[in-house]
Each structure stands twice: as structure tokens, then as C-alpha cells.
N, C-alpha and C. Protein backbone atom coordinates (compact mmCIF):
# COMPACT_ATOMS: atom_id res chain seq x y z
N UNK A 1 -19.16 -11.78 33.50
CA UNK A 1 -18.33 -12.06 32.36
C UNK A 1 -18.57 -13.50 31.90
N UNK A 2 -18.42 -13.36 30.74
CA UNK A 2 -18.53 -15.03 30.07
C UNK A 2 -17.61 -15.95 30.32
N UNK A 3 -18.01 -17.24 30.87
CA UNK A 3 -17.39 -18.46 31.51
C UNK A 3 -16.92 -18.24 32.79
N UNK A 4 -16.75 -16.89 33.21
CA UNK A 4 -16.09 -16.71 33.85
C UNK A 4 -16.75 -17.70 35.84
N UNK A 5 -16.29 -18.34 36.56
CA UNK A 5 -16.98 -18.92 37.84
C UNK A 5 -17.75 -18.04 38.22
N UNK A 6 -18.67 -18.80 38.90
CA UNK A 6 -19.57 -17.79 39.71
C UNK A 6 -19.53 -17.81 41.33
N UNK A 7 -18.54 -18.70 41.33
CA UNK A 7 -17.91 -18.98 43.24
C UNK A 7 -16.56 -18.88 43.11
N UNK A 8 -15.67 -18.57 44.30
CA UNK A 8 -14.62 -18.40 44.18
C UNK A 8 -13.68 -19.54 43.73
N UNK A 9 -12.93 -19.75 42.71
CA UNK A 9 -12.15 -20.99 42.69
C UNK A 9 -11.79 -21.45 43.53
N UNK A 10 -11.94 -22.95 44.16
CA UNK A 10 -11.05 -23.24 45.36
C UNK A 10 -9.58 -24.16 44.28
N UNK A 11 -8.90 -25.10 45.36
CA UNK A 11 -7.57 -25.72 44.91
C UNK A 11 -8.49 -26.60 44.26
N UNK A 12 -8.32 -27.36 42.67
CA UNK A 12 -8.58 -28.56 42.38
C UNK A 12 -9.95 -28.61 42.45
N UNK A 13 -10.88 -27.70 42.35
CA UNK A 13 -12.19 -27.61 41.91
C UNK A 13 -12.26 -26.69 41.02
N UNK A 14 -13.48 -27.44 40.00
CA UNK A 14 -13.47 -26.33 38.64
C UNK A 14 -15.04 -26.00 39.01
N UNK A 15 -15.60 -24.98 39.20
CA UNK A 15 -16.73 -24.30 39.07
C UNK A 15 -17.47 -23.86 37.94
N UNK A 16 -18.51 -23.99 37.51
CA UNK A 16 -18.76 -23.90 36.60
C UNK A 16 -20.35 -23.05 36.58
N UNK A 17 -20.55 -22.07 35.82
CA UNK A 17 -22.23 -21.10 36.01
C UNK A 17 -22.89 -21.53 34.54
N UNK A 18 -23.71 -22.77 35.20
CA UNK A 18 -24.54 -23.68 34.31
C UNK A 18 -25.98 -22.54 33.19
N UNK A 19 -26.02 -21.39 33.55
CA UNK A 19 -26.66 -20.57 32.94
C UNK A 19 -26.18 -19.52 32.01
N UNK A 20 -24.49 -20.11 31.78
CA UNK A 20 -24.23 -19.37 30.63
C UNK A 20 -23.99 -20.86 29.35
N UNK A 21 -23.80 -20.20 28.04
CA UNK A 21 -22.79 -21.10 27.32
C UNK A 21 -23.97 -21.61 26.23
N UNK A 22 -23.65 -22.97 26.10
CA UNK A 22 -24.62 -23.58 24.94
C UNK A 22 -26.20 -24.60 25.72
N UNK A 23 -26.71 -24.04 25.45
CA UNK A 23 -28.15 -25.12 26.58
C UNK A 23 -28.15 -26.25 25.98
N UNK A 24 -27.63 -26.49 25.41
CA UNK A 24 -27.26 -28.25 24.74
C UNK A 24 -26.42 -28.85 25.13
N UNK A 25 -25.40 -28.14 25.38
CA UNK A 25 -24.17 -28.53 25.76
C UNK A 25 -24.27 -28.79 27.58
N UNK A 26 -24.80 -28.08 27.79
CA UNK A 26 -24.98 -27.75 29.60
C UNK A 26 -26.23 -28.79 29.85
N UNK A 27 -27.24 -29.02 29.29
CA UNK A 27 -28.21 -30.07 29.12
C UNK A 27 -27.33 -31.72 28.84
N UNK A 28 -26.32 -32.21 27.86
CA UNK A 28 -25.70 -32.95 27.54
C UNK A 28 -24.78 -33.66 29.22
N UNK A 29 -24.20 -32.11 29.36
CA UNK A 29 -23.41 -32.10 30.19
C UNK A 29 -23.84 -32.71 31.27
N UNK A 30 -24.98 -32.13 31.92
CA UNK A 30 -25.58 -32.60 33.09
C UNK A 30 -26.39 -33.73 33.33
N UNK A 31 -27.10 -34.64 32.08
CA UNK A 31 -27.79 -35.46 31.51
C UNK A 31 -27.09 -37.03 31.68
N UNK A 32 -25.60 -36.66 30.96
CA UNK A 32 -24.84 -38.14 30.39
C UNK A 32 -24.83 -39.00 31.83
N UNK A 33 -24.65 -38.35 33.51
CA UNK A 33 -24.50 -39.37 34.41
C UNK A 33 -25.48 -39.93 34.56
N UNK A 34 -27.03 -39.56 34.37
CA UNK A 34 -28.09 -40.07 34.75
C UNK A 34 -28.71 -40.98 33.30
N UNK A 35 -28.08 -40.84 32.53
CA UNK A 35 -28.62 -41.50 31.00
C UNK A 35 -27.74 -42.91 31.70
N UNK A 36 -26.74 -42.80 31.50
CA UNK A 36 -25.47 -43.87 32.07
C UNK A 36 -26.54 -44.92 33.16
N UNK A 37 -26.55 -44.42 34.30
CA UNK A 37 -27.23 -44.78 35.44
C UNK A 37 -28.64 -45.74 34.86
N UNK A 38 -29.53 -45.09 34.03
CA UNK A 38 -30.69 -45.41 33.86
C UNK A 38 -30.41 -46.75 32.82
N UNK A 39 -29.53 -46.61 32.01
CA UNK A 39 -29.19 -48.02 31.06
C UNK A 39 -28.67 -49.31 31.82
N UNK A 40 -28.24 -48.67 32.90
CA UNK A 40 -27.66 -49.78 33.83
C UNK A 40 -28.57 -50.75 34.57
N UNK A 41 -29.36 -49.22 35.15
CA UNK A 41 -30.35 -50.05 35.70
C UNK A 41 -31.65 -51.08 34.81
N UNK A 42 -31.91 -50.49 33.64
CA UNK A 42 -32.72 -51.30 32.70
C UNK A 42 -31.76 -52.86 32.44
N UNK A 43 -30.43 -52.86 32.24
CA UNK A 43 -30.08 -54.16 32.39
C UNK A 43 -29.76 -55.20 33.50
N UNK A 44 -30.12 -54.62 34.54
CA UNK A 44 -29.54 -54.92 35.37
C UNK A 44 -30.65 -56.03 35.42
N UNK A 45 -31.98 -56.27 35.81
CA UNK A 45 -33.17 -57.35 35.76
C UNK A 45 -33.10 -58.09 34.54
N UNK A 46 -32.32 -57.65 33.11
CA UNK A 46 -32.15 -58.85 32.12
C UNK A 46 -30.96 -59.57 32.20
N UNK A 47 -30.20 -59.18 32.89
CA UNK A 47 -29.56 -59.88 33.14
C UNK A 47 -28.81 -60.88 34.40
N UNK A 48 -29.83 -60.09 35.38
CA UNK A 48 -30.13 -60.98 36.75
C UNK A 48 -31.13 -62.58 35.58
N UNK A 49 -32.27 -62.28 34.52
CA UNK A 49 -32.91 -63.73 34.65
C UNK A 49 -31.96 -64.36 33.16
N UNK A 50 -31.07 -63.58 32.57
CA UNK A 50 -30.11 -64.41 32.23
C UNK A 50 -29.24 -65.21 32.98
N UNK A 51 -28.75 -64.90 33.80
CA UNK A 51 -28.24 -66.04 34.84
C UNK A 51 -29.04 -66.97 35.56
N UNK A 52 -30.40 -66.41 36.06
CA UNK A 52 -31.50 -66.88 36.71
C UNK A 52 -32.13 -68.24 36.02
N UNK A 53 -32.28 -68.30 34.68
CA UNK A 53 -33.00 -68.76 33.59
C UNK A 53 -32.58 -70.08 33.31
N UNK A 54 -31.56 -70.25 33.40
CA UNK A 54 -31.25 -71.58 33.89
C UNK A 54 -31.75 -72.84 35.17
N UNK A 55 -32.11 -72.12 36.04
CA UNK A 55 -32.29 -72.58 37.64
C UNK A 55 -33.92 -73.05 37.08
N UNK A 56 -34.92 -72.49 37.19
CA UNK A 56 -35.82 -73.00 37.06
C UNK A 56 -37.15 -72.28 37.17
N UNK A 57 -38.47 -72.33 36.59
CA UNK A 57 -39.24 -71.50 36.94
C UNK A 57 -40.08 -70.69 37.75
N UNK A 58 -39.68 -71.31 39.09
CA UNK A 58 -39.49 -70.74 40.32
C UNK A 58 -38.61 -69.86 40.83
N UNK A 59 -37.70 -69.98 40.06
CA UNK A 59 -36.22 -68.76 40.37
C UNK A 59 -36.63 -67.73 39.55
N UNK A 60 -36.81 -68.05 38.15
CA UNK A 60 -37.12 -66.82 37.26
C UNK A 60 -38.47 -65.96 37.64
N UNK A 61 -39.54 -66.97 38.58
CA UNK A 61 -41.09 -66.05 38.96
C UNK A 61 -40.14 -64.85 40.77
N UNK A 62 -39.24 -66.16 41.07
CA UNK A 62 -38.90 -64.88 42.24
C UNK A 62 -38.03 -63.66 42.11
N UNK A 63 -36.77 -63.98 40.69
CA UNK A 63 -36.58 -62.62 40.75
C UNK A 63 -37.30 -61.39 39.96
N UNK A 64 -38.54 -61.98 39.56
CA UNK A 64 -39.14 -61.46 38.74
C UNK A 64 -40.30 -60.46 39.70
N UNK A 65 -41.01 -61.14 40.47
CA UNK A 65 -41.24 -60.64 41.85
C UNK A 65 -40.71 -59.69 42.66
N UNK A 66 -39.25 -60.45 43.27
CA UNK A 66 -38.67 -59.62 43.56
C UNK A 66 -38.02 -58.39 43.34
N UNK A 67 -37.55 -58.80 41.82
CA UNK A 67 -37.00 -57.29 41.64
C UNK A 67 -38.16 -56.08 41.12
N UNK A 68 -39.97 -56.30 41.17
CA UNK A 68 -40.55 -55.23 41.58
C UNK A 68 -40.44 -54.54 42.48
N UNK A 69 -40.18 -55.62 43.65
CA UNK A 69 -39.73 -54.56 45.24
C UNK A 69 -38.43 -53.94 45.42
N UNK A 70 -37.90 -54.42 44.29
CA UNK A 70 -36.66 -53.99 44.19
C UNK A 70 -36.63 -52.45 43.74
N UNK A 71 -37.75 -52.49 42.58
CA UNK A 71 -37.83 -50.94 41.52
C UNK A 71 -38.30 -50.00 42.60
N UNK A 72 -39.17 -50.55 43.22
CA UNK A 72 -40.18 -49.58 43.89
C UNK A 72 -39.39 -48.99 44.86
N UNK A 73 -38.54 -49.85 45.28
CA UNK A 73 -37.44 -49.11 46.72
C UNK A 73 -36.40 -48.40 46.24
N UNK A 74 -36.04 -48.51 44.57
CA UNK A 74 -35.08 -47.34 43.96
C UNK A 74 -36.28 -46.53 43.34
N UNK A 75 -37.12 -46.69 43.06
CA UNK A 75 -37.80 -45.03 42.78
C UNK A 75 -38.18 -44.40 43.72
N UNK A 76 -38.41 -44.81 45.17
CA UNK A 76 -38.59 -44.38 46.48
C UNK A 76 -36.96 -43.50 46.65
N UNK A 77 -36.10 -44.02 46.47
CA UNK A 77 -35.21 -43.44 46.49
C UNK A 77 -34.36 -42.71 46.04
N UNK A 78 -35.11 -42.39 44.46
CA UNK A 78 -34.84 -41.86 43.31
C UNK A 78 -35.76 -40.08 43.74
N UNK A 79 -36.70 -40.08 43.60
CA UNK A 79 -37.28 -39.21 44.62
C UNK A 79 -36.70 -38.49 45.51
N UNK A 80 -36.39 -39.03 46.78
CA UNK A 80 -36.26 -38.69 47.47
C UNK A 80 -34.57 -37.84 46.98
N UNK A 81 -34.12 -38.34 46.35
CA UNK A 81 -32.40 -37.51 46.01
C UNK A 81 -32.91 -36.57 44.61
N UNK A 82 -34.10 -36.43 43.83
CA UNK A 82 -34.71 -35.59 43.04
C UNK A 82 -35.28 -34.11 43.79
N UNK A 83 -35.52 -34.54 44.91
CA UNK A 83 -35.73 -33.55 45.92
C UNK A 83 -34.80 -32.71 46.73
N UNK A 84 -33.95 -33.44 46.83
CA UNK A 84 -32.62 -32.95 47.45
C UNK A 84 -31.77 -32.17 46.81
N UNK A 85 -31.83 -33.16 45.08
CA UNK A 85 -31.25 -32.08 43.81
C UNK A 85 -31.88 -30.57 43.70
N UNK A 86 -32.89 -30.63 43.58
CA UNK A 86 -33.67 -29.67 43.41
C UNK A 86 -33.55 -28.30 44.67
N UNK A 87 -32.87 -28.58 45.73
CA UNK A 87 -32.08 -27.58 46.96
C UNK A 87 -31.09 -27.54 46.73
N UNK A 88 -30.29 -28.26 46.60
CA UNK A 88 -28.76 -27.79 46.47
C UNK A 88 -28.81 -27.05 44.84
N UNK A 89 -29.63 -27.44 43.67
CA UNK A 89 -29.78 -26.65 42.96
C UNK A 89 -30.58 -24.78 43.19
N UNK A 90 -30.99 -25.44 43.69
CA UNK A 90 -31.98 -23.56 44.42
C UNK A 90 -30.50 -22.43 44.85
N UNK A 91 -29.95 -23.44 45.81
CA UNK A 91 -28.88 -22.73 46.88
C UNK A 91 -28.18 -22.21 45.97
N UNK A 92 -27.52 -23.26 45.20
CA UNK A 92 -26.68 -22.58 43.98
C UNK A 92 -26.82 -21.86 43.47
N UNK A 93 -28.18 -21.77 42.76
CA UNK A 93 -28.60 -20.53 42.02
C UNK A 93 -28.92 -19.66 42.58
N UNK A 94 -28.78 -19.27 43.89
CA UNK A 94 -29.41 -17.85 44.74
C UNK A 94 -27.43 -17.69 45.03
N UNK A 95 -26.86 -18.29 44.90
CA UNK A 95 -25.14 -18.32 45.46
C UNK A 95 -24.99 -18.08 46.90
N UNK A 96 -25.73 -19.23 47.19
CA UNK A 96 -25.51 -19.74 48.34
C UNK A 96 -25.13 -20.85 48.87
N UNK A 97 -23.55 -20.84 48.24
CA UNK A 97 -22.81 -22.32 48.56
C UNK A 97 -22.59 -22.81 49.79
N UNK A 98 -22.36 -22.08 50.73
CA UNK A 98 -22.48 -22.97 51.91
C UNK A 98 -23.79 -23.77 52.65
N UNK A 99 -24.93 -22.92 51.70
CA UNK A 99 -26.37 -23.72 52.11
C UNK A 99 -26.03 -25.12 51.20
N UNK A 100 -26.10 -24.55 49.93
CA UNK A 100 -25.88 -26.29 49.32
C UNK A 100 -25.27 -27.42 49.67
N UNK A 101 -23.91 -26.81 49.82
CA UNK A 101 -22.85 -27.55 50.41
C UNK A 101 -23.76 -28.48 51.50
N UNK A 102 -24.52 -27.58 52.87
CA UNK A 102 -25.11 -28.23 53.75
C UNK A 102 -26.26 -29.59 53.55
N UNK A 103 -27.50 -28.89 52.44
CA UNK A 103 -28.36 -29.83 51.73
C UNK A 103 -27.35 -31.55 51.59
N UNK A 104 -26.60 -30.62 50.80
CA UNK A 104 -26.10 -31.76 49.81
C UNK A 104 -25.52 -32.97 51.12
N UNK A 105 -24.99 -31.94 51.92
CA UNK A 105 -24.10 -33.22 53.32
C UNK A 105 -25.35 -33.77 53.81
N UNK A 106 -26.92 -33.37 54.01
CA UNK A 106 -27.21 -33.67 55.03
C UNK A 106 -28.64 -34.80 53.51
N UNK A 107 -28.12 -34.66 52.51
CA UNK A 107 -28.80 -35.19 51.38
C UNK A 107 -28.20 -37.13 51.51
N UNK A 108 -27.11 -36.87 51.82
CA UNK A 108 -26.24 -38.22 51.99
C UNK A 108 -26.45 -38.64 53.46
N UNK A 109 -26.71 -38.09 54.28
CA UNK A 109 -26.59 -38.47 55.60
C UNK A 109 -28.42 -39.29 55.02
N UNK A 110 -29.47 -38.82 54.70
CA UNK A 110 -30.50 -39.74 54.88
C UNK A 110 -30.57 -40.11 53.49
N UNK A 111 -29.82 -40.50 52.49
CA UNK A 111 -29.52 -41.26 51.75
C UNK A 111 -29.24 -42.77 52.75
N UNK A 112 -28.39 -42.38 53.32
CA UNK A 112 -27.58 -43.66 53.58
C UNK A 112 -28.44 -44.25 55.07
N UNK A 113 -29.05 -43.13 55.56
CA UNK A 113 -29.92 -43.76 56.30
C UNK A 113 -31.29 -44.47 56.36
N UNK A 114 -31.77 -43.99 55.20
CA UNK A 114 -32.56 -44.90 54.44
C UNK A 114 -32.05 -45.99 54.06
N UNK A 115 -31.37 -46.08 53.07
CA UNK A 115 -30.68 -47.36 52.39
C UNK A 115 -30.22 -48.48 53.62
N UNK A 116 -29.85 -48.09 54.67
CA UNK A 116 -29.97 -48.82 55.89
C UNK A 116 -31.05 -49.40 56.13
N UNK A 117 -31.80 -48.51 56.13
CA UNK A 117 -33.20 -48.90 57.02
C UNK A 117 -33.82 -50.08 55.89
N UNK A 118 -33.54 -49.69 54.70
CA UNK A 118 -34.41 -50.94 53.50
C UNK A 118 -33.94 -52.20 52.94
N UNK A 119 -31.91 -51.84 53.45
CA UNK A 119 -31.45 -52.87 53.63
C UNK A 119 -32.17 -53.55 54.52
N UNK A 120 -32.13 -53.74 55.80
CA UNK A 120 -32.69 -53.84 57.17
C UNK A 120 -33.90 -54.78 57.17
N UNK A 121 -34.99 -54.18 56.48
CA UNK A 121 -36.40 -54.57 56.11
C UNK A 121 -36.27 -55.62 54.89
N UNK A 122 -35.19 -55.40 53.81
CA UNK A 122 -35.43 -56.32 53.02
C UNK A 122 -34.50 -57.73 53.69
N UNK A 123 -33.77 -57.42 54.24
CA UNK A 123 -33.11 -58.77 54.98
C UNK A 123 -34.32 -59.71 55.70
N UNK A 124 -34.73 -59.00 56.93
CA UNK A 124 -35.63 -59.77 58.20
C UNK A 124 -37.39 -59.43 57.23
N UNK A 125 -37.72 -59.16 56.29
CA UNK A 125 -39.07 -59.14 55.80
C UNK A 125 -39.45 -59.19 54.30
N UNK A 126 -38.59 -60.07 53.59
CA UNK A 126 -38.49 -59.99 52.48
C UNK A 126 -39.17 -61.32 52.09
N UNK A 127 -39.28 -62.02 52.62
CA UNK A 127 -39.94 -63.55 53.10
C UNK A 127 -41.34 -63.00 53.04
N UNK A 128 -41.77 -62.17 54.61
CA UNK A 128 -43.34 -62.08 54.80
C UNK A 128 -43.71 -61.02 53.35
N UNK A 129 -43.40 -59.89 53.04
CA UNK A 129 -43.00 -59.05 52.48
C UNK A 129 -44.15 -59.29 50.77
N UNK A 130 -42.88 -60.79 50.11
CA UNK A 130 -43.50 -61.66 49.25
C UNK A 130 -44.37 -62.59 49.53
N UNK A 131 -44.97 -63.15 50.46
CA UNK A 131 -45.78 -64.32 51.12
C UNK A 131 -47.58 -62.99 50.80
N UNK A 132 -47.14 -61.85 51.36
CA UNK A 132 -48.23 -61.12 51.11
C UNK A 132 -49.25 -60.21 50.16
N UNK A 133 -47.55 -60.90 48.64
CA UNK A 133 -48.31 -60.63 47.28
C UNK A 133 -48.88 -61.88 46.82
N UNK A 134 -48.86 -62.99 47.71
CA UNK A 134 -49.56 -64.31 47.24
C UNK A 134 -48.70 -65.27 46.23
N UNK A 135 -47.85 -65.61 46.59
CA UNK A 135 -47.19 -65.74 45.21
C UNK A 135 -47.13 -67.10 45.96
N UNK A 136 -46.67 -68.12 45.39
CA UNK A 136 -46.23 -69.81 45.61
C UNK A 136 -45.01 -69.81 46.69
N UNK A 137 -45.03 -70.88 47.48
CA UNK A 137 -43.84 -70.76 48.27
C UNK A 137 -42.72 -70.85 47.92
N UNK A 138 -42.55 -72.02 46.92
CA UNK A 138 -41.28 -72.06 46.12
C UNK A 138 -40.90 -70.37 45.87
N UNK A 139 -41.60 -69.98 45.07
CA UNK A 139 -41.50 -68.19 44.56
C UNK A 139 -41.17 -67.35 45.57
N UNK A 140 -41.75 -67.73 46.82
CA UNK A 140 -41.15 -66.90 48.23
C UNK A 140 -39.86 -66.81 48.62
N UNK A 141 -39.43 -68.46 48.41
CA UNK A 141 -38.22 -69.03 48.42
C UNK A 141 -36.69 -68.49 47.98
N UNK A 142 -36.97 -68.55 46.70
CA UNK A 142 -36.09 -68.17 45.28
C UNK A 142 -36.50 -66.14 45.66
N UNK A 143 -37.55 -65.91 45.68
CA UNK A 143 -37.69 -64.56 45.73
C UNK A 143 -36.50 -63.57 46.87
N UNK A 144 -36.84 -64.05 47.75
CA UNK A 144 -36.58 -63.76 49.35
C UNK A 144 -34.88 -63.78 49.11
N UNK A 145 -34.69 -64.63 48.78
CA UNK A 145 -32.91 -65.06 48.47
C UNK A 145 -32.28 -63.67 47.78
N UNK A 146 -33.21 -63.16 46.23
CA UNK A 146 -32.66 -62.55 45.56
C UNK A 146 -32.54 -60.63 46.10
N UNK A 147 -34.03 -61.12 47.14
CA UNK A 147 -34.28 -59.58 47.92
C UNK A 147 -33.26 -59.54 48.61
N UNK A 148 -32.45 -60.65 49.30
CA UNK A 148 -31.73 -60.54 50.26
C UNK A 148 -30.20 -59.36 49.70
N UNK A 149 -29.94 -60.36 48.41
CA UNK A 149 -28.56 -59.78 47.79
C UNK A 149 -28.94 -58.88 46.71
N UNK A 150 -29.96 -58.30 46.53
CA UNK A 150 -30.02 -56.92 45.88
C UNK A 150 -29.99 -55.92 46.41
């Protein structure tokens, strides 16, 4: 039936069967958190060397530096939860919510165990890390600082 859920309602969850309705609307729908996300992240480096830009051209070459290693460790990790989407989406669509449900728990468990681990590496190797794209020491300096608190 039309609109009708395709899992059982639980309390205070709305379910929703993304393969009926308007494909614009369900495209819109599913789209706006990651449009959101992606604008954020495009400002987020103009306005790290708006604050930066002041300090000096050694600050502006390290977060400039830095926040490449910065991109590369969110598209590493962008990936890796594109992959994860892509199962808990499968599960769903075969209606198999308790598999998803599982994906999805065990999607966050090495989410966050990653994000550990690169916290981790960018703390104690963010120094050698930049020293080994050649960059000036000053630039290691100022760099290393900004790897630390991103």
C-alpha cells in the first residue's frame, strides 16, 4: 500500500519505504544532510586561514599543509562509512532490519575506532608525518600544532 511502512512501527520512530513517493523528493530528502556536511567542510580550511592569516606566512604554509592531511584522513573516512551505507542500505532493502541495525552498530564501533587510531597518529606523528613532505621547519612547526587540534 502507498506510504504505508515497510517495518513494523516501533514507539517514536517513523519508518519510512524510500522506494515509493516522489524520486525528487526522496532524493532531496536523503541528500540535504550530506549537502549541509559538505558546505561545512569546504569552509571549514577558509576559514581556519582567515584566522590563520594574520600570524604569518609560516602559519598560513602549515595549515595549508596540514589541512591536506587533514582531507585525506576525512576522505579515508568518508569511504569507509560510504561502504557501510551501502549495507545497512542492502539490509534494508532485502527487510532485513535486524542485519542493518547490526552493520550500522558495528559501522560506529570502527568509525570510532579508527578516528582513535588517527587521532593517535596525528598527535605523536604529525611532526615526522610533515618533516617527510619536505616542507621548512618553521612550516613543520605551525603545521604539526594545527594537525594536533584538527
Amino acid at each position: 500500500m502507498k506510504g504505508e511502512a515497510s517495518f513494523p512501527a516501533k514507539r517514536g520512530v517513523i519508518s519510512r519505504d524510500w522506494t515509493e513517493g516522489s524520486i525528487v523528493r526522496n532524493l532531496w530528502s536523503l541528500s540535504w544532510p550530506m549537502l549541509i556536511n559538505n558546505t561545512l567542510n569546504a569552509l571549514g580550511p577558509t576559514i581556519d586561514m582567515i584566522w590563520v592569516g594574520t600570524l604569518g606566512a609560516s602559519a598560513i604554509a602549515g595549515v595549508g599543509v596540514a589541512g591536506l592531511a587533514v582531507m585525506v584522513i576525512n576522505s579515508l573516512i568518508s569511504g569507509l562509512f560510504t561502504g557501510t551505507i551501502a549495507l545497512v542500505a542492502r539490509h534494508i532493502g532485502a527487510k532485513e532490519e535486524q542485519v542493518a541495525n547490526l552493520a550500522a552498530q558495528q559501522a560506529f564501533v570502527i568509525g570510532l575506532a579508527f578516528s582513535l587510531l588517527m587521532a593517535l597518529v596525528g598527535i605523536f606523528l604529525a611532526a615526522p608525518f610533515l618533516r617527510v613532505l619536505g616542507v621548512d621547519a618553521s612550516v613543520v612547526d605551525e603545521g604539526a600544532i594545527f594537525c594536533r587540534f584538527n
